[in-house]
N, C-alpha and C. Protein backbone atom coordinates (compact mmCIF):
# COMPACT_ATOMS: atom_id res chain seq x y z
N UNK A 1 44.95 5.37 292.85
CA UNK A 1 44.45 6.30 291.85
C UNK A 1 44.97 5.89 290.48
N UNK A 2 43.91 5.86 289.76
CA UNK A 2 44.29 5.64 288.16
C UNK A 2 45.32 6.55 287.43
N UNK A 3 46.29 5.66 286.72
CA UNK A 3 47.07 7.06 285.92
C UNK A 3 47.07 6.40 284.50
N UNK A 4 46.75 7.68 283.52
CA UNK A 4 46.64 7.70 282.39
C UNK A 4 47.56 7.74 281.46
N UNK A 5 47.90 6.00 280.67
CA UNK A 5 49.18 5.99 279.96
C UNK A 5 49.06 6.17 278.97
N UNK A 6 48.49 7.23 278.76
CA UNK A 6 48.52 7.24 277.07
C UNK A 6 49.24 8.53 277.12
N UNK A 7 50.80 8.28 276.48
CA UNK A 7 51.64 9.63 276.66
C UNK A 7 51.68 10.92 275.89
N UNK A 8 50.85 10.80 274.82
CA UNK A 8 50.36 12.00 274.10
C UNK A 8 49.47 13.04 275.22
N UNK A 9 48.72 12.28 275.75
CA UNK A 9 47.70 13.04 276.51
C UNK A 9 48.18 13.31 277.67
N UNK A 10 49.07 12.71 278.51
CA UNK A 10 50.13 12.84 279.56
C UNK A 10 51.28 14.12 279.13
N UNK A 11 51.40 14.01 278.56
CA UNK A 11 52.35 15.33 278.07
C UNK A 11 51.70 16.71 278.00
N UNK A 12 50.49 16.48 276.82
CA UNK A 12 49.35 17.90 276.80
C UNK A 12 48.78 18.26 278.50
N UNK A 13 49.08 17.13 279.19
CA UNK A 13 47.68 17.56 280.12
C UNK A 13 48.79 17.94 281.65
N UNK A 14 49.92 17.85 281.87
CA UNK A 14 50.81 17.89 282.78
C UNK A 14 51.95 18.71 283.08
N UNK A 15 52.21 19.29 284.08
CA UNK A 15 53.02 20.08 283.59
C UNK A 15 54.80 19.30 284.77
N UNK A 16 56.04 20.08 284.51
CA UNK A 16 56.20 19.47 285.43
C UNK A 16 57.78 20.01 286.15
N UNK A 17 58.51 19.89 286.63
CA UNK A 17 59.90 20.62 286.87
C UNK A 17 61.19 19.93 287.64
N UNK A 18 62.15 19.97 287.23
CA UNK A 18 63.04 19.18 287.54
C UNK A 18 63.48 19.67 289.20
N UNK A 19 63.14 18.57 290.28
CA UNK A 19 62.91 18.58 291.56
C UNK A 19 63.40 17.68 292.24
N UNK A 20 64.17 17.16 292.86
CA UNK A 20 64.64 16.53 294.12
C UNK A 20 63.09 16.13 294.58
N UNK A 21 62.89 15.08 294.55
CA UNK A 21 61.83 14.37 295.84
C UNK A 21 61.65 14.64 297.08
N UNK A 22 61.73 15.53 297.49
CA UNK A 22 61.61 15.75 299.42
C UNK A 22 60.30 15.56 299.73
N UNK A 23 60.36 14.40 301.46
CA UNK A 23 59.30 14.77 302.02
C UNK A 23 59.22 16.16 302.68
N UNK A 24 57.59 16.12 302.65
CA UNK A 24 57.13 17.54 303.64
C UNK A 24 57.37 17.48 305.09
N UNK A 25 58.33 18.68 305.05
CA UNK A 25 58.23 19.03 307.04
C UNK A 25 56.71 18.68 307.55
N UNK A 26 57.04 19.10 309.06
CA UNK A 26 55.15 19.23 309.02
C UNK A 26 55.22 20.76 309.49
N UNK A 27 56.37 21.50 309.60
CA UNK A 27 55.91 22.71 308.91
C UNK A 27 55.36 23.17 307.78
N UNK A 28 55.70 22.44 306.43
CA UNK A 28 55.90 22.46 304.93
C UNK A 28 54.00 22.30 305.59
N UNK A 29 53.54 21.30 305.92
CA UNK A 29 52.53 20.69 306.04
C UNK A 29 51.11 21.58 306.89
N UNK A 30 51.46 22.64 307.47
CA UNK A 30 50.37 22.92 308.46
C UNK A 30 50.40 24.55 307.71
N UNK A 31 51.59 24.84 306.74
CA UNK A 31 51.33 26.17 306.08
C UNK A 31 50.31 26.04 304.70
N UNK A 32 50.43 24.41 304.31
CA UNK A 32 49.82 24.70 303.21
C UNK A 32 48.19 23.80 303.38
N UNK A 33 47.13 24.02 302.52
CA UNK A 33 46.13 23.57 302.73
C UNK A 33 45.61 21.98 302.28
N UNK A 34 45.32 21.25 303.59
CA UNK A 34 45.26 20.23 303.62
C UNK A 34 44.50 19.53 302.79
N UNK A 35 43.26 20.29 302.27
CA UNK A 35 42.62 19.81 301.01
C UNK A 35 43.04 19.75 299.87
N UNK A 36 43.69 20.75 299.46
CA UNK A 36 44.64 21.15 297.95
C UNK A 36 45.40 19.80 297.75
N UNK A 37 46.17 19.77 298.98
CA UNK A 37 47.22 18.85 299.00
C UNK A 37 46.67 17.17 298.95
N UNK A 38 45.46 16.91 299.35
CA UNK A 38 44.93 15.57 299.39
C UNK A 38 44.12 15.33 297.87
N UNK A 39 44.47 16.36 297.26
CA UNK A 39 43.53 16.49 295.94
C UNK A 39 45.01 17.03 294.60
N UNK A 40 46.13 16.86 295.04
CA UNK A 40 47.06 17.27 294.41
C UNK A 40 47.74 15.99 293.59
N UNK A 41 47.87 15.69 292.33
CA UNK A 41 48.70 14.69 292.61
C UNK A 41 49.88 14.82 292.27
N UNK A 42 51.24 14.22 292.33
CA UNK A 42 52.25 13.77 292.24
C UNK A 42 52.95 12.73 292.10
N UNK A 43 53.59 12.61 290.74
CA UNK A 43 54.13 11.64 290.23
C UNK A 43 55.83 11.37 290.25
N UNK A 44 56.43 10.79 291.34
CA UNK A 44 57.42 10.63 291.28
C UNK A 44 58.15 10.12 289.83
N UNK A 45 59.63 10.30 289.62
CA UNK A 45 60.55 9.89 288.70
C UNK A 45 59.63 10.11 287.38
N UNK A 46 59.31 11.37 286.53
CA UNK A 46 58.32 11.45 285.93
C UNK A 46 58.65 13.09 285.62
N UNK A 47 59.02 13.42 284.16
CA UNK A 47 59.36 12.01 283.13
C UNK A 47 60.52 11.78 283.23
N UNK A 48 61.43 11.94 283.88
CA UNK A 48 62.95 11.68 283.89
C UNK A 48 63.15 11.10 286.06
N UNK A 49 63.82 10.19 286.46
CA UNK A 49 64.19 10.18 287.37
C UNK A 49 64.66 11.08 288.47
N UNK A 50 64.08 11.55 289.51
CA UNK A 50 64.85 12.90 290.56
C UNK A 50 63.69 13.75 289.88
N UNK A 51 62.52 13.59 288.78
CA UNK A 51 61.61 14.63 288.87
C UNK A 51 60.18 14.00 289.77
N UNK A 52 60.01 15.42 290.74
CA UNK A 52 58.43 14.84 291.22
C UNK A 52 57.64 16.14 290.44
N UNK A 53 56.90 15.07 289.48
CA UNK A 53 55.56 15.88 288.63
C UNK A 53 54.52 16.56 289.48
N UNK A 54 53.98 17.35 289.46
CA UNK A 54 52.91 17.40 290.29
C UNK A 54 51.61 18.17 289.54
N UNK A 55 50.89 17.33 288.74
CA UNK A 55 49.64 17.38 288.51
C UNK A 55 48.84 18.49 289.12
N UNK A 56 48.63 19.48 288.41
CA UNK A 56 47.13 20.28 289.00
C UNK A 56 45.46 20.35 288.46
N UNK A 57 45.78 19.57 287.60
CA UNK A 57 44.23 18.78 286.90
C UNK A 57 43.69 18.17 287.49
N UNK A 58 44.12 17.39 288.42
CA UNK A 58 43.41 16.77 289.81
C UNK A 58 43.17 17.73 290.67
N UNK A 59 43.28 19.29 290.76
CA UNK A 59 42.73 19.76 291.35
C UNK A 59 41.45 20.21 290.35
N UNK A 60 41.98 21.04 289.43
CA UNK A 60 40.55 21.25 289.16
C UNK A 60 39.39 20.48 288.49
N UNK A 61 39.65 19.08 288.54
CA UNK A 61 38.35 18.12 288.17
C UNK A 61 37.93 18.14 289.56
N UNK A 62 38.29 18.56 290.38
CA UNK A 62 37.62 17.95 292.16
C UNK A 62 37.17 19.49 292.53
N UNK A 63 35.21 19.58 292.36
CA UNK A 63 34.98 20.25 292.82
C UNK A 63 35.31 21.13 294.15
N UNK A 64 35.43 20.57 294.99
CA UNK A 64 35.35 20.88 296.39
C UNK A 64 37.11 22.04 296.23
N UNK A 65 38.03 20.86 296.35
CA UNK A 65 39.31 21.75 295.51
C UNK A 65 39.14 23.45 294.64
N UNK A 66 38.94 23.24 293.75
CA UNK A 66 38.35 23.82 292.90
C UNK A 66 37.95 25.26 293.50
N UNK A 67 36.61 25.01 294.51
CA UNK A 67 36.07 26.24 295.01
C UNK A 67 36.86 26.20 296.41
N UNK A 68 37.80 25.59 296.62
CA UNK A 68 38.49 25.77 297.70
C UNK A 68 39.72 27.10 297.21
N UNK A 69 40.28 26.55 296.24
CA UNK A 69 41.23 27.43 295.49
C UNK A 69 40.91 28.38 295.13
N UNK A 70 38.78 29.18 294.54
CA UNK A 70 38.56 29.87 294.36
C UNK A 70 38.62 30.82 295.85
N UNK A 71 38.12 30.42 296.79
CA UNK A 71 37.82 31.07 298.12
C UNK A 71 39.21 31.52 298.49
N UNK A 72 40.38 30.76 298.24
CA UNK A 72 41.38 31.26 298.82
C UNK A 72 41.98 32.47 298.06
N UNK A 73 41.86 32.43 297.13
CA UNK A 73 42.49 33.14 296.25
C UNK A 73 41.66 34.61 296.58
N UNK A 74 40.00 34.38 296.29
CA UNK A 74 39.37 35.84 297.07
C UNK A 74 39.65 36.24 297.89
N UNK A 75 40.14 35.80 298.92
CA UNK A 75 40.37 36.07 300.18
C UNK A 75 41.60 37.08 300.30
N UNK A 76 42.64 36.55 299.28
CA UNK A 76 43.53 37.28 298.92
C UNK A 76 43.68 38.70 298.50
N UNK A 77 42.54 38.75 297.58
CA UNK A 77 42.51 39.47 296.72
C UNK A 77 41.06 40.84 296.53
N UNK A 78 40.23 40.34 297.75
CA UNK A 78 38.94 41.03 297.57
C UNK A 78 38.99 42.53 298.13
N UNK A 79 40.06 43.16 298.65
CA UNK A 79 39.87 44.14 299.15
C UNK A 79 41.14 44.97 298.27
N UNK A 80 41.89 44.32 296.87
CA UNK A 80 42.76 45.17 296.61
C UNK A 80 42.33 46.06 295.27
N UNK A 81 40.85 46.05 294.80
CA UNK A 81 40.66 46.61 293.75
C UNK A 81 40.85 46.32 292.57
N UNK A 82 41.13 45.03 292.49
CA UNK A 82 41.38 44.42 291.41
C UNK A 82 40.20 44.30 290.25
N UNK A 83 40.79 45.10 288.36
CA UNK A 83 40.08 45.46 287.72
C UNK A 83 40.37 44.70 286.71
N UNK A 84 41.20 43.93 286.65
CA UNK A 84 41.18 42.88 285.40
C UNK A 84 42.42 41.49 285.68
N UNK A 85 42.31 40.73 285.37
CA UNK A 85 43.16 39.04 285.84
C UNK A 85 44.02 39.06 284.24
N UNK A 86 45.62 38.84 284.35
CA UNK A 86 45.97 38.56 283.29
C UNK A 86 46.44 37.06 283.90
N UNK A 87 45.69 36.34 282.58
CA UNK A 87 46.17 34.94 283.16
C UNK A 87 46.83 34.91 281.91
N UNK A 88 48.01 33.60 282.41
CA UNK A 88 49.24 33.27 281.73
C UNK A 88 49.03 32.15 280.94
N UNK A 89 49.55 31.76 279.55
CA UNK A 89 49.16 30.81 278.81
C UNK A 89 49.64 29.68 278.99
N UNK A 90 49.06 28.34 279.48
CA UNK A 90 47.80 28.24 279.51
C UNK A 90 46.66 27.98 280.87
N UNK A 91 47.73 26.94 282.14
CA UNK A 91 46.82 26.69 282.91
C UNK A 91 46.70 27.95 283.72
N UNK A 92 46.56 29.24 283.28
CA UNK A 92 46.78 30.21 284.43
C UNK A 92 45.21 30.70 283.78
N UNK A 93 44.81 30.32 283.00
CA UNK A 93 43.74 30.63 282.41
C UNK A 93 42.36 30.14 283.31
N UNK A 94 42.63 28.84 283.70
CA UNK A 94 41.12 28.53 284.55
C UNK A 94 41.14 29.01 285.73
N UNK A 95 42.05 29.69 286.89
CA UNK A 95 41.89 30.27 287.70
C UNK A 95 41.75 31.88 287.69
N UNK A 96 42.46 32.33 286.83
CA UNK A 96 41.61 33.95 286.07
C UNK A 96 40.70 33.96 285.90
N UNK A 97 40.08 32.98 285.69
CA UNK A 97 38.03 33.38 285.01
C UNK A 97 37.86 33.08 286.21
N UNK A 98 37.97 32.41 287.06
CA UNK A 98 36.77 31.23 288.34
C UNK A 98 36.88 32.85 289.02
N UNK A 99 38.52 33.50 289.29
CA UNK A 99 38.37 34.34 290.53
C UNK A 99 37.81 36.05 289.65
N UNK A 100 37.89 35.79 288.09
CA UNK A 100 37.46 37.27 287.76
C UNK A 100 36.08 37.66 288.04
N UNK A 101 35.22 36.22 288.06
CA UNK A 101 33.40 36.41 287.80
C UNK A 101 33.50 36.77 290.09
N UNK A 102 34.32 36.18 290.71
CA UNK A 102 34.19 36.43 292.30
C UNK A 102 34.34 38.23 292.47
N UNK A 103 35.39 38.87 291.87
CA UNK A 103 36.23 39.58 291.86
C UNK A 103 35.17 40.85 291.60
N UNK A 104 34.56 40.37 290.24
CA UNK A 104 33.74 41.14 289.19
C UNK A 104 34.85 42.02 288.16
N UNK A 105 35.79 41.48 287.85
CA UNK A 105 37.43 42.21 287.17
C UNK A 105 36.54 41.33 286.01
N UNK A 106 37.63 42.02 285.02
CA UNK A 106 37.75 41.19 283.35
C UNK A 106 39.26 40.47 283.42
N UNK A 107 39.24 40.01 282.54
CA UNK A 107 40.48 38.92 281.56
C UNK A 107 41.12 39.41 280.56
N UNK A 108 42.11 39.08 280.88
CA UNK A 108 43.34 39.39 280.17
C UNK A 108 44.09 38.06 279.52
N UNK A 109 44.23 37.79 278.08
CA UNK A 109 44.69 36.50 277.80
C UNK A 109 46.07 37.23 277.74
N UNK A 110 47.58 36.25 278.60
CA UNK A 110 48.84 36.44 277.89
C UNK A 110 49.14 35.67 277.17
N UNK A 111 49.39 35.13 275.85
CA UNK A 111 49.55 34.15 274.94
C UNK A 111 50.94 34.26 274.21
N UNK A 112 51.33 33.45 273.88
CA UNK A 112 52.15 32.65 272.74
C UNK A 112 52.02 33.76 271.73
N UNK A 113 53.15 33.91 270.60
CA UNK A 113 52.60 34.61 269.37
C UNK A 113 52.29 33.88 268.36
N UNK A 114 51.16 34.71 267.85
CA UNK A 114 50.06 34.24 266.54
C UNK A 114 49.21 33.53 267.34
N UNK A 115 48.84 34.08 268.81
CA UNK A 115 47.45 33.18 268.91
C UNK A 115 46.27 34.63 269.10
N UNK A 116 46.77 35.39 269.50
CA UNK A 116 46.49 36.36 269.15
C UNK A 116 45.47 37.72 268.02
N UNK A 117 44.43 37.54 268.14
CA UNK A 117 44.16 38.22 266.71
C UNK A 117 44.10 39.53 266.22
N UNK A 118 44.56 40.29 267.34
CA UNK A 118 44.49 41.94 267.32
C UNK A 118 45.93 42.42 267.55
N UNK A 119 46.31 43.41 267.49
CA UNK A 119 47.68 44.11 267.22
C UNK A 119 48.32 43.91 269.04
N UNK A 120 49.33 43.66 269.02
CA UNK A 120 49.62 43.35 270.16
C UNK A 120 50.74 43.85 271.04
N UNK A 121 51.29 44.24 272.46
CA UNK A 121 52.52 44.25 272.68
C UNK A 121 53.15 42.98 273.13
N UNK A 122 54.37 43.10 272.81
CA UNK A 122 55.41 42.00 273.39
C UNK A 122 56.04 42.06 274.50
N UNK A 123 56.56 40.98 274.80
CA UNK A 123 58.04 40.82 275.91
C UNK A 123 58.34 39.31 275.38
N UNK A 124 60.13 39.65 275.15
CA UNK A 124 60.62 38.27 274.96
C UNK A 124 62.04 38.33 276.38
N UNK A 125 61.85 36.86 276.83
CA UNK A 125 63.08 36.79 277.69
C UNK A 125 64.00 35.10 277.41
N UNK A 126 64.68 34.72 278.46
CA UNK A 126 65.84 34.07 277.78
C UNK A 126 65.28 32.64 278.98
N UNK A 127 65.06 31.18 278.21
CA UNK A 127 64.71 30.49 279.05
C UNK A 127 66.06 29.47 278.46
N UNK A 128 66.46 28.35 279.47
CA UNK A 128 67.41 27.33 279.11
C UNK A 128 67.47 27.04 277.61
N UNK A 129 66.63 26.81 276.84
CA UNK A 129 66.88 26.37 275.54
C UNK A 129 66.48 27.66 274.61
N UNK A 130 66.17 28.52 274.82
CA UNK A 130 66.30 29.86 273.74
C UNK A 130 65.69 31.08 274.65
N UNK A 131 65.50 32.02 273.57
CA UNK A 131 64.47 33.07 273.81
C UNK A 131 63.02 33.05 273.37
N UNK A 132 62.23 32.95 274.37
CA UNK A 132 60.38 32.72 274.27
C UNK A 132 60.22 33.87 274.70
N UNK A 133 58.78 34.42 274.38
CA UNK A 133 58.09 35.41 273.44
C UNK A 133 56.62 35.57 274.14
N UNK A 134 55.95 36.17 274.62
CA UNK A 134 54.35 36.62 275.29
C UNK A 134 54.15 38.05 275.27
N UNK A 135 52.74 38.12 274.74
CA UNK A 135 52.25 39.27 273.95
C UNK A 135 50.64 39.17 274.45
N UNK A 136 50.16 39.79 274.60
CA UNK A 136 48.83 40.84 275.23
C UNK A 136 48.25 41.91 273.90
N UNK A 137 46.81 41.74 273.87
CA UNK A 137 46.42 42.54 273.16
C UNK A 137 46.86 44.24 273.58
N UNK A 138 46.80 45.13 272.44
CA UNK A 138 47.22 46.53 272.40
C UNK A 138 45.95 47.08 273.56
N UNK A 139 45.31 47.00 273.47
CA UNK A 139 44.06 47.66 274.14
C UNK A 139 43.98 47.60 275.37
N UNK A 140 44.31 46.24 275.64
CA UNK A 140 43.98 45.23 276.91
C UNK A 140 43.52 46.20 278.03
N UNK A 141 44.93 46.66 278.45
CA UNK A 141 45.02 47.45 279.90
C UNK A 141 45.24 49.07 279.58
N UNK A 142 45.13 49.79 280.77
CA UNK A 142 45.09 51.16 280.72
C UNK A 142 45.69 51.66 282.01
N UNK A 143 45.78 53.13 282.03
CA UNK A 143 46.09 53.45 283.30
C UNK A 143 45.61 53.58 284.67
N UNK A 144 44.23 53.12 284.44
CA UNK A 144 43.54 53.05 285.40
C UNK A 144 43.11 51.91 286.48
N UNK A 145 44.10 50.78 285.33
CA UNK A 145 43.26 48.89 285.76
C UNK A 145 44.67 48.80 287.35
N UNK A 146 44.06 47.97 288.01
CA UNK A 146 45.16 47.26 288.98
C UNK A 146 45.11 45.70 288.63
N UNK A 147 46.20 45.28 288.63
CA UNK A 147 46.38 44.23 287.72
C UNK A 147 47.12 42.87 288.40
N UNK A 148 46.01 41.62 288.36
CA UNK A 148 46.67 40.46 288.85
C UNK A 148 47.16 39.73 288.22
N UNK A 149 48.17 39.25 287.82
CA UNK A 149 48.85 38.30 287.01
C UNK A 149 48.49 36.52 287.71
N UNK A 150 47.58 35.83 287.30
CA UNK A 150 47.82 34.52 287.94
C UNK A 150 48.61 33.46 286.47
N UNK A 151 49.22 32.67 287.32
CA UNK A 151 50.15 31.48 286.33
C UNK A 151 50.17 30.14 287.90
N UNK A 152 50.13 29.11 287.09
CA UNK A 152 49.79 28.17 288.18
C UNK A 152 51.40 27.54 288.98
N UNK A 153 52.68 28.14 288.31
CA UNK A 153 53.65 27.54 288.84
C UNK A 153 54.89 28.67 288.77
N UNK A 154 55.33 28.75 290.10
CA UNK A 154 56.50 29.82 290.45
C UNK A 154 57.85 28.65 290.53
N UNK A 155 58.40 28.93 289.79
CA UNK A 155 60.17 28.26 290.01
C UNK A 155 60.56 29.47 289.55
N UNK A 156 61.52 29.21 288.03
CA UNK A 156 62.81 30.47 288.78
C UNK A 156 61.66 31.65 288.58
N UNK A 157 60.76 31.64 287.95
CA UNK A 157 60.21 32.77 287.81
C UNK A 157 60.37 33.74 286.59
N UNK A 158 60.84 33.38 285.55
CA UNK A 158 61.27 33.66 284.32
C UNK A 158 60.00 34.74 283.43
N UNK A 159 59.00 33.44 283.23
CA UNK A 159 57.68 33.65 282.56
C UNK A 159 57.40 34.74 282.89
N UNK A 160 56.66 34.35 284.45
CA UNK A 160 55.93 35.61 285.29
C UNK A 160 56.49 37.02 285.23
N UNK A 161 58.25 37.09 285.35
CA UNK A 161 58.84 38.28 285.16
C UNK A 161 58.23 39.18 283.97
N UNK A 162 58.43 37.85 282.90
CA UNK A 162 58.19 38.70 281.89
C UNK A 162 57.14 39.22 281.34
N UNK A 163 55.92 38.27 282.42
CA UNK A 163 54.66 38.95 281.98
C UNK A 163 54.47 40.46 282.95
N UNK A 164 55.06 40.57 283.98
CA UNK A 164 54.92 41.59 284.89
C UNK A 164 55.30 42.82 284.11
N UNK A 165 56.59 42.74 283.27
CA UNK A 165 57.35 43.46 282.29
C UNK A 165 56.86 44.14 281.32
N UNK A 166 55.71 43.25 280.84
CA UNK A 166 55.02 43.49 279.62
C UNK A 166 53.81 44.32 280.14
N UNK A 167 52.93 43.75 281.61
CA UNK A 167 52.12 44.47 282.38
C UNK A 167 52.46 46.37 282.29
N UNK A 168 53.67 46.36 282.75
CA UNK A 168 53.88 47.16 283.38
C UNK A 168 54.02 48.55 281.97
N UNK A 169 54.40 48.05 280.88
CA UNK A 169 54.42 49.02 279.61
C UNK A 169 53.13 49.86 279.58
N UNK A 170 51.94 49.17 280.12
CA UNK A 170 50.83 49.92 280.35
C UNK A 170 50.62 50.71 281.48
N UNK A 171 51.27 51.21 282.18
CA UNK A 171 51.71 51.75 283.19
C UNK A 171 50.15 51.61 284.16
N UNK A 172 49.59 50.36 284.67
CA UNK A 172 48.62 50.35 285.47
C UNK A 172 48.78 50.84 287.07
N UNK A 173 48.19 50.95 287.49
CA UNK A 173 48.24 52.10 289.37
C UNK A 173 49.11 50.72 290.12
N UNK A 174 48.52 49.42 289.92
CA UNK A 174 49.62 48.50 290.73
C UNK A 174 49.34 47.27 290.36
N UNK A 175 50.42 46.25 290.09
CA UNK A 175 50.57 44.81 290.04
C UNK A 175 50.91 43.99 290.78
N UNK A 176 49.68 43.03 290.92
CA UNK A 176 49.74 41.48 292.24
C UNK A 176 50.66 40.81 291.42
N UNK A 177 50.84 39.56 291.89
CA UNK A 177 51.43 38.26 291.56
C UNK A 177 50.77 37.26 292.44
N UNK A 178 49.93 36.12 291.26
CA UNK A 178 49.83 34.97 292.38
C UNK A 178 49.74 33.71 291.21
N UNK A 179 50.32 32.57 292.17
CA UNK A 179 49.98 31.47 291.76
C UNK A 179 49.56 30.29 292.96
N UNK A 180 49.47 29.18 292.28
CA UNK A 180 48.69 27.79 293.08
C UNK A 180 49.52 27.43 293.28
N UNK A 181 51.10 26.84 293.02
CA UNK A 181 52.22 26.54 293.92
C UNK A 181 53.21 27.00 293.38
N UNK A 182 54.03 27.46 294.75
CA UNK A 182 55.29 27.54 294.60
C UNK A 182 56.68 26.83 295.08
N UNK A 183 57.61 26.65 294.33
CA UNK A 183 58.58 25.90 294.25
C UNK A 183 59.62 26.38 295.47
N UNK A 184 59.50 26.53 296.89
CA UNK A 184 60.54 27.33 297.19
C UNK A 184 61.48 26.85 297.57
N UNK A 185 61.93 25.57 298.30
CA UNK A 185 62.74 24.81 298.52
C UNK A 185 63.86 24.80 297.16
N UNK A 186 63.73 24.57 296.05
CA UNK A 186 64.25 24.72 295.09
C UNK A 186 64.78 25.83 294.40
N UNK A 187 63.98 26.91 294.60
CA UNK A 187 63.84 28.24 294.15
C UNK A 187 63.64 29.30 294.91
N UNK A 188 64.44 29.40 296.16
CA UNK A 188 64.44 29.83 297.13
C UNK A 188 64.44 31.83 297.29
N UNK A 189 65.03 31.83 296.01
CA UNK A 189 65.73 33.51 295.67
C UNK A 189 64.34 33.94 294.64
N UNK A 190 63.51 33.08 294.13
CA UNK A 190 62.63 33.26 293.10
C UNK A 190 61.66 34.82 293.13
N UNK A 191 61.94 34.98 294.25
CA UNK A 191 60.73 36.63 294.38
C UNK A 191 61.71 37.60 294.45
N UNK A 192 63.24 37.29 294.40
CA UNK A 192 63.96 38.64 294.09
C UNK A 192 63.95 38.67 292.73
N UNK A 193 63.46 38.28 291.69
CA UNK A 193 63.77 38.04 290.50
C UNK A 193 62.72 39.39 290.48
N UNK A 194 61.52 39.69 291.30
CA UNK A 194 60.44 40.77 290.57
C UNK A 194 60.72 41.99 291.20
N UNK A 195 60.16 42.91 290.67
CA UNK A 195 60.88 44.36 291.08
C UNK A 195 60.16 44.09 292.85
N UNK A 196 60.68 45.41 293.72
CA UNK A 196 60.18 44.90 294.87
C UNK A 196 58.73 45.76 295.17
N UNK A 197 58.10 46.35 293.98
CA UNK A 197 56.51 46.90 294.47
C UNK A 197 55.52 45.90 294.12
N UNK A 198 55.87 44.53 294.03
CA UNK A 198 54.85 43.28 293.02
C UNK A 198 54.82 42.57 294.45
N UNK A 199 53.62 42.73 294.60
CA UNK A 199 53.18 41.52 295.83
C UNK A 199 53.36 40.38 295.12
N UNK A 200 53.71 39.04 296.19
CA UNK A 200 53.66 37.90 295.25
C UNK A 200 52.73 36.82 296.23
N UNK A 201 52.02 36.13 295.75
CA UNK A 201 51.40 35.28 297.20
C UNK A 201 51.13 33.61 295.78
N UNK A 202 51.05 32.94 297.17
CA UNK A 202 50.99 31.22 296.43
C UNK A 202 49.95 30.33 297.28
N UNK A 203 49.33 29.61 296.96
CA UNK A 203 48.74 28.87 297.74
C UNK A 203 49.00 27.32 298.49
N UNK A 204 50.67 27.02 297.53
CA UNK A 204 51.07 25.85 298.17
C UNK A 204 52.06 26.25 297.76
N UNK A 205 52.93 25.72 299.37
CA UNK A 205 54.42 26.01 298.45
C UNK A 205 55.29 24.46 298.94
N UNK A 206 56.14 24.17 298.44
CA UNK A 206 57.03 22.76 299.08
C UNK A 206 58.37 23.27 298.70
C-alpha cells in the first residue's frame, strides 16, 4: 500500500497516540470486525518510535468499510431514540452525518473556539500540554433531545469527558458514547473516567 510523504498532508490527515506495538490476540481478533480491520491502516514507529499510528481515512475512502461502520453503528443505536449526533471536532464529524441521515436525528457540531458563529456554551479541561476548550452552539440541545456523542478515538478519554460535560448543561433525558476505536489495552480504566449513566460502545478495540 502506498504511503503519502508529503508531511504537511500526513500530519492534517492522521491522527495518532503514543502506543506500544502489540500483536492482536485472536481474541483481540474475533471481537473486532474483520473488514474494518483489513481496511484499517497502521503505521508503525510513526511519528516517533514505540508509536503505532493508525489511520482511519483508509476507512472511510473504502466504500464497503464505510457502510460497514455505518450498519454497525445503527445497529447500535436504532432502537435508543436518538434525536440529535454531537460529533466531536473533527473526524467525529463524518460518522455523525452518515449515522444521523440512518437514524433520521440532526447534528450537533462540538468545535474549537471561534469556529463557531452563534453565542455558545463552553467546557474547558486539562490535557498534557495545557488547558483546551469545546463549545456547542447555545440553542443546539434541549430537554427533550437524547444525545449521542460520536469522536473516532477513546484513550484516556479526556475530550469525550468533556464533551459529555458540556452535553449534559443542557440537561437532555440521556447520553450515549461511541466511537470507531478504542484504545483499551493501554487505557484500560478509560470508561471510569465517565459518570456511570453514559453508555459507552466502540467498534474496534486493541
Amino acid at each position: 500500500m502506498q504511503i503519502n510523504q508529503n508531511k504537511s498532508k500526513r500530519r492534517r490527515a492522521w491522527f495518532h497516540v503514543k502506543q506500544k506495538i502489540k500483536k492482536q490476540t485472536d481474541k483481540q481478533l474475533k471481537m473486532n470486525n474483520q473488514l474494518l480491520l483489513d481496511n484499517l491502516r497502521c503505521i508503525p514507529d510513526w511519528p516517533i518510535k514505540g508509536v503505532n499510528f493508525r489511520d482511519i481515512t483508509t476507512l472511510f475512502k473504502s466504500p464497503e468499510a464505510l457502510n460497514e461502520i455505518t450498519d454497525e453503528m445503527y445497529e447500535l443505536y436504532k432502537d435508543k431514540g436518538i434525536t440529535k449526533i454531537v460529533g466531536i471536532e473533527s473526524r467525529g464529524f463524518v460518522m455523525s452525518s452518515a449515522l444521523a441521515l440512518r437514524l433520521g436525528a440532526g447534528i450537533v457540531l462540538c468545535r474549537k473556539p471561534g469556529k463557531l458563529p452563534c453565542e455558545t456554551v463552553q467546557e474547558s479541561y486539562a490535557k498534557e500540554y495545557g488547558i483546551d476548550t469545546i463549545e456547542i452552539h447555545k440553542d443546539a440541545i434541549d430537554e427533550n433531545d437524547i444525545i449521542l456523542l460520536h469522536d473516532d478515538l477513546l484513550a484516556t478519554g479526556g475530550t469525550m469527558k468533556a464533551a459529555c460535560n458540556l452535553v449534559k448543561k443542557f440537561h437532555p433525558k440521556r447520553v450515549y458514547c461511541n466511537f470507531i476505536i478504542e484504545l483499551h489495552e493501554e487505557f484500560p480504566n478509560s470508561h471510569d473516567t465517565f459518570d456511570k449513566d453514559v453508555e459507552i460502545t466502540s467498534l474496534l478495540k486493541f
